[in-house]
Protein backbone atom coordinates (compact mmCIF):
# COMPACT_ATOMS: atom_id res chain seq x y z
CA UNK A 1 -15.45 -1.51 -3.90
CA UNK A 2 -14.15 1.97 -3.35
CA UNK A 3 -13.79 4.64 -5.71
CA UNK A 4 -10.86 7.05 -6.67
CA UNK A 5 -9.98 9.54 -9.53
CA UNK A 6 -6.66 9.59 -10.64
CA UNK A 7 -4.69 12.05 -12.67
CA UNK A 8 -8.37 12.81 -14.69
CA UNK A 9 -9.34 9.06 -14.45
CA UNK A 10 -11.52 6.87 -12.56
CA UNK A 11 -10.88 3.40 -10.64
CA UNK A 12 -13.30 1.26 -9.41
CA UNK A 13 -11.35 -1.21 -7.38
CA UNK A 14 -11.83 -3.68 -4.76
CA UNK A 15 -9.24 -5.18 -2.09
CA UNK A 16 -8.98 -8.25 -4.46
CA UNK A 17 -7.57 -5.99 -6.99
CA UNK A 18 -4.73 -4.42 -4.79
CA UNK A 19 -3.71 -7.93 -3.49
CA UNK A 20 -3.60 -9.21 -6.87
CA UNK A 21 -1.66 -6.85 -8.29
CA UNK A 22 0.96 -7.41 -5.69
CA UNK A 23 1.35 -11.05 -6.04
CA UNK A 24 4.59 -11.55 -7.92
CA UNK A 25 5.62 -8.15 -7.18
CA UNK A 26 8.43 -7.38 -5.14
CA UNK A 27 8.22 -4.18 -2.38
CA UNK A 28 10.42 -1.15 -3.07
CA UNK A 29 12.11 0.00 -0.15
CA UNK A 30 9.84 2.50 1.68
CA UNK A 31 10.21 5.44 4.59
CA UNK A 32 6.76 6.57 4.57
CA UNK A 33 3.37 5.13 4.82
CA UNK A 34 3.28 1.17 4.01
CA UNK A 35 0.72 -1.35 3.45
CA UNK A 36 1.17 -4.87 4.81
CA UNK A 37 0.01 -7.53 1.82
CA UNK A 38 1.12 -11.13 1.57
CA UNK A 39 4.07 -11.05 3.88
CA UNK A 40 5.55 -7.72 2.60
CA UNK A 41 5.23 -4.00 3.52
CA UNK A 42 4.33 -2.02 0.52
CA UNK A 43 4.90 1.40 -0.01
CA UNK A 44 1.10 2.51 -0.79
CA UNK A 45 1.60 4.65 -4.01
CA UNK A 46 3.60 1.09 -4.84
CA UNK A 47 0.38 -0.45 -4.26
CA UNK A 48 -2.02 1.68 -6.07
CA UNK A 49 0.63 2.03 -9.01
CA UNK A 50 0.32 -1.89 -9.67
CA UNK A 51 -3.57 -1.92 -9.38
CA UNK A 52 -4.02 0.78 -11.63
CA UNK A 53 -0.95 0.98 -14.07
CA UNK A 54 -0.31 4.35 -13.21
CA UNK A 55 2.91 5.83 -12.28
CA UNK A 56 3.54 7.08 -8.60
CA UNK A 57 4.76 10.00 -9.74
CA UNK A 58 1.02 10.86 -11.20
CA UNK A 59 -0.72 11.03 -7.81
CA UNK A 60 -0.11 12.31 -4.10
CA UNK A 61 0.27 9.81 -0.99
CA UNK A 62 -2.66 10.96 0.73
CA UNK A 63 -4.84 10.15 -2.22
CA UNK A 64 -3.67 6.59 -2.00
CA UNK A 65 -3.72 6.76 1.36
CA UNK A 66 -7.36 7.25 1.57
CA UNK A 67 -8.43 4.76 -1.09
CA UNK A 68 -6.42 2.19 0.28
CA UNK A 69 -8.30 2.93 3.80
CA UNK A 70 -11.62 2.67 2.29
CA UNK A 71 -10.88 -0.42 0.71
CA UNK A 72 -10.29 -1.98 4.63
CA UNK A 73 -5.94 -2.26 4.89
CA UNK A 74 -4.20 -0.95 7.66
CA UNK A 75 -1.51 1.67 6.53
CA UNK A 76 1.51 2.16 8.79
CA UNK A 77 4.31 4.88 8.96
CA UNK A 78 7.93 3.96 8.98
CA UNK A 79 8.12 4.07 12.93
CA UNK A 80 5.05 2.11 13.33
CA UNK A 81 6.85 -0.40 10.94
CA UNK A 82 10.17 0.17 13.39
CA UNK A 83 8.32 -0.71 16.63
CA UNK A 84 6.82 -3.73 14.84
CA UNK A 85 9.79 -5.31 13.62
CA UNK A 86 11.72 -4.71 16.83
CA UNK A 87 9.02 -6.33 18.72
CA UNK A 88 8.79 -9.18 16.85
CA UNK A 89 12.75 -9.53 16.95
CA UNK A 90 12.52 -9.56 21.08
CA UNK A 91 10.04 -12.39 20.94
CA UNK A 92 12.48 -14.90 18.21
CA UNK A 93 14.58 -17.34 19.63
C-alpha cells in the first residue's frame, strides 16, 4: 500500500486499486510518462485520476509519478514507449 496526498486529501491505495480502476477504461493518447496495465499504456495522471476520482488537472505528473513507483509499475517516457514498439514491430512476421 503506498500513500499520497492529493489536492488536501489522502489515498491509501494499493496496485490492485490502480489496475482495477483501469479495467474497462480506455487509454487517452499520451506523450509523456506512461504506465503499462492490461495491454495498454496509460498516461499516469490517467491512472491515478481513475483510482482516485480526481481530475488530472488537480495534481502534478511527478506526484503521480512517484506514487505509482512506490506502488511497484514501471513508468516509461514517450521514447522509451517509441523504442519498444519499434522493436517489437522488427521481430512480427
Amino acid at each position: 500500500m503506498a500513500y499520497v496526498k492529493l489536492h488536501g486529501k489522502e489515498y491509501h491505495l494499493e496496485k490492485e486499486d490502480i489496475l482495477n480502476a483501469l479495467k474497462r477504461v480506455d487509454p487517452l493518447p499520451s506523450r509523456d510518462f506512461t504506465v503499462h496495465i492490461h495491454g495498454k499504456d496509460y498516461s499516469i495522471k490517467q491512472a491515478i485520476s481513475a483510482a482516485t476520482g480526481l481530475s488530472s488537472e488537480k495534481f502534478a505528473g511527478s506526484e503521480a509519478h512517484e506514487f505509482l513507483r512506490r506502488l511497484g509499475f514501471v513508468i516509461e517516457n514517450y521514447e522509451q514507449r517509441s523504442r519498444k514498439l519499434k522493436k517489437r514491430r522488427r521481430h512480427d512476421f
